[in-house]
Protein backbone atom coordinates (compact mmCIF):
# COMPACT_ATOMS: atom_id res chain seq x y z
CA UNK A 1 24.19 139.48 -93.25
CA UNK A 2 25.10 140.92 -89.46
CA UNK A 3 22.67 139.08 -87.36
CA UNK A 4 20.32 142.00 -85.59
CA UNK A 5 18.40 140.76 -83.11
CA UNK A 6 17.15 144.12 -82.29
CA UNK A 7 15.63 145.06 -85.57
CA UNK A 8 14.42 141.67 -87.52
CA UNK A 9 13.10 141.59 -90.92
CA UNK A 10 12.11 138.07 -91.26
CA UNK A 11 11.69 138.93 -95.02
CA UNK A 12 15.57 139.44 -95.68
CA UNK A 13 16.42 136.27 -93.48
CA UNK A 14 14.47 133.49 -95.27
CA UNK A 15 15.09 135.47 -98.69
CA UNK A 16 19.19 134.79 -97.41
CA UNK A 17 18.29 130.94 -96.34
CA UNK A 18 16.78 130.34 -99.82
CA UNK A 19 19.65 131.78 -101.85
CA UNK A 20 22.28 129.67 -99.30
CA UNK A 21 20.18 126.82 -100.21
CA UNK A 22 19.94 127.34 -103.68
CA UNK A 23 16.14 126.20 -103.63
CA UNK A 24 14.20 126.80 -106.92
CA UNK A 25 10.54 128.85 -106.66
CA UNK A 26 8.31 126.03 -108.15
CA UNK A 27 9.79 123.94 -105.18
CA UNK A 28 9.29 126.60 -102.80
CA UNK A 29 5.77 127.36 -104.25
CA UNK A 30 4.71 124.25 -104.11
CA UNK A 31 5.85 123.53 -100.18
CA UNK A 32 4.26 126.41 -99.43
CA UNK A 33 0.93 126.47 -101.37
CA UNK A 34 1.55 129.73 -102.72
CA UNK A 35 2.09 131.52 -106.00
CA UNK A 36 6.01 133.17 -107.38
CA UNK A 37 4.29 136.95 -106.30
CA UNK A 38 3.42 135.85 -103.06
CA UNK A 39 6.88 134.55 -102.18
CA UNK A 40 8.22 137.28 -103.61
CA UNK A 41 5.91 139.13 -101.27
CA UNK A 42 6.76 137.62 -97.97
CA UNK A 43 10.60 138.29 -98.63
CA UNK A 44 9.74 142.24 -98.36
CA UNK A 45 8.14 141.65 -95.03
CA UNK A 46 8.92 142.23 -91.64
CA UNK A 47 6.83 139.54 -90.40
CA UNK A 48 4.84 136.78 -90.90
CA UNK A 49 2.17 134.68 -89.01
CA UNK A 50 3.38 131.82 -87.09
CA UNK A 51 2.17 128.94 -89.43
CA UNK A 52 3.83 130.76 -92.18
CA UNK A 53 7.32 130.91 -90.59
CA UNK A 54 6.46 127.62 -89.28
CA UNK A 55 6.40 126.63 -93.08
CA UNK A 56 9.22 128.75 -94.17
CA UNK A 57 11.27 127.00 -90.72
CA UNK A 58 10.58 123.42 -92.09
CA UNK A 59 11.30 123.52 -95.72
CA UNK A 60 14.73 125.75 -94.79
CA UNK A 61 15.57 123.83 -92.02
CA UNK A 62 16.37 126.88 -89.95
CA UNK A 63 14.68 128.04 -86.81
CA UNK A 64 13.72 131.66 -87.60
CA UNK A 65 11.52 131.38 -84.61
CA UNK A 66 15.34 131.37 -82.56
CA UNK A 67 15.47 135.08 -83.85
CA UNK A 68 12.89 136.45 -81.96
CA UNK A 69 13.77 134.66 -78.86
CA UNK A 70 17.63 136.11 -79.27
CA UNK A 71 15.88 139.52 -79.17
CA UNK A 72 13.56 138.27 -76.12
CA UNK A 73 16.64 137.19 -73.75
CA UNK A 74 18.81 140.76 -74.70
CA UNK A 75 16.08 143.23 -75.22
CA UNK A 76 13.50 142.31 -72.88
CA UNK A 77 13.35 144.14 -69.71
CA UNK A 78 13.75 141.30 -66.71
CA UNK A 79 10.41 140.04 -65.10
CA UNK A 80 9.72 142.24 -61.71
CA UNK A 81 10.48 139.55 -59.28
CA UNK A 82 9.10 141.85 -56.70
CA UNK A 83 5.72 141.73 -57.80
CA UNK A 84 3.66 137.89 -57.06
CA UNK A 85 3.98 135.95 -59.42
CA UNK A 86 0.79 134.25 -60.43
CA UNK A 87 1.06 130.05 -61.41
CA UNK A 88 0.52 129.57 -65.28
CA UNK A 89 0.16 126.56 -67.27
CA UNK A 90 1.85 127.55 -69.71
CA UNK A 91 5.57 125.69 -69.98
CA UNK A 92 8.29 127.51 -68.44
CA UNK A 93 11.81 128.82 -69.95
CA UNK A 94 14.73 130.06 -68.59
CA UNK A 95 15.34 133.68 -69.62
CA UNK A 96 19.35 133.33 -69.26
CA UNK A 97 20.03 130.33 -72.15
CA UNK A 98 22.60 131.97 -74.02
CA UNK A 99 22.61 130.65 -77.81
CA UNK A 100 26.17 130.13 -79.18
CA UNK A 101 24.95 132.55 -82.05
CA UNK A 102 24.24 134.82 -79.19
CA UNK A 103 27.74 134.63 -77.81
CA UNK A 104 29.34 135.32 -80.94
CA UNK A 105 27.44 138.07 -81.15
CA UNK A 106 27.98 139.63 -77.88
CA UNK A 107 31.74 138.69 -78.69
CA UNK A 108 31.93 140.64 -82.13
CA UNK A 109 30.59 143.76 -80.12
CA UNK A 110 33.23 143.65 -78.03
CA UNK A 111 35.89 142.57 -80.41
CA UNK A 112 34.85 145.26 -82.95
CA UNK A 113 34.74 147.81 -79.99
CA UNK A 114 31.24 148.81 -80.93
CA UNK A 115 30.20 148.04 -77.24
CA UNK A 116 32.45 148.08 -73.96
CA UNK A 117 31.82 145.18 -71.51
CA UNK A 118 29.80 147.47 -69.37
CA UNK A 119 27.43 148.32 -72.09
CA UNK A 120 26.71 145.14 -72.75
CA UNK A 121 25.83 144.33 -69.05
CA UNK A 122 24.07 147.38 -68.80
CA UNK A 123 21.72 147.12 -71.96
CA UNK A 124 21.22 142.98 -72.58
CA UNK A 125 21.26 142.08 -68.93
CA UNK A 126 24.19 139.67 -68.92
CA UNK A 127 26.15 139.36 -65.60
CA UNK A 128 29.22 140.46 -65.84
CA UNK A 129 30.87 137.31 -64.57
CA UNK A 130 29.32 135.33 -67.32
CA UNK A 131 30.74 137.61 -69.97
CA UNK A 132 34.20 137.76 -68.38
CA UNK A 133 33.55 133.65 -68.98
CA UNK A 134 32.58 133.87 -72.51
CA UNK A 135 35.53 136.20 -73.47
CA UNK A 136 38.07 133.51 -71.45
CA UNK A 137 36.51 130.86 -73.37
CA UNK A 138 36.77 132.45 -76.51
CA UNK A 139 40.06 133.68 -76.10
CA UNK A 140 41.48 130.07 -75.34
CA UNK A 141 39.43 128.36 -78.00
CA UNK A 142 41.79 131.06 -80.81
CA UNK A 143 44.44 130.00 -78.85
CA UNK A 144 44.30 126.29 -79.66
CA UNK A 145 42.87 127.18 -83.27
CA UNK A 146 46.89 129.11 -83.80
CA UNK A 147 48.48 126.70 -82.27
């Protein structure tokens, strides 16, 4: 499966992680507290509360939170900086950490041609000069891989 950040149907991912893991439904059922029709059930849907992914994160050992924050850092519009920003207690995180899942991603546009460089500055918000970096890198890391 194409990782889509913009369109995520939790559902389809952990059904995916389950079959890659080859984990059997009374196991599953049991972690979870659930019966076979409710599992069955959450792989149809879009989403899920938190302490349910929470579950479905520990017994795959897979952060499907990671998902949703891929789609935060390239779909979210930037934070006005123009506008006062009010002190929160709440911890902080840098908008611009780039996952390597991420990168590949970003890369396969490009590579495929579905997106020109541009594009992808102009719709996920990633300088340019960090892309031109990303395609350098990735260019010398095939290079070493042929050689």
């Amino acid at each position: 499966m194409n990782s889509n950040f913009r369109n995520i149907h939790i559902g389809k991912f952990i059904q995916l992680r389950v079959k890659e893991n080859n984990i059997d439904l009374p196991r599953i059922c049991n972690f979870m507290k659930c019966t076979e029709m409710e599992i069955t059930e959450m792989y149809l849907q879009e989403s899920l509360p938190t302490n349910t992914l929470l579950r479905w994160s520990k017994l795959l050992e897979y952060d499907f939170f990671r998902l949703y924050s891929q789609h935060l850092i390239l779909y979210a519009p930037p934070s006005a900086s123009l506008k006062e920003q009010v002190p929160s207690k709440l911890p902080h995180f840098r908008k611009n950490i780039y996952t390597r899942e991420m990168i590949d991603f970003i890369l396969e546009l490009i590579e495929t041609e579905e997106k020109t460089k541009r594009q992808i500055t102009n719709e996920y918000g990633i300088p340019y000069s960090t892309l031109c970096k990303w395609i350098a890198k990735h260019n010398h890391q095939l290079l070493a891989i042929e050689n």
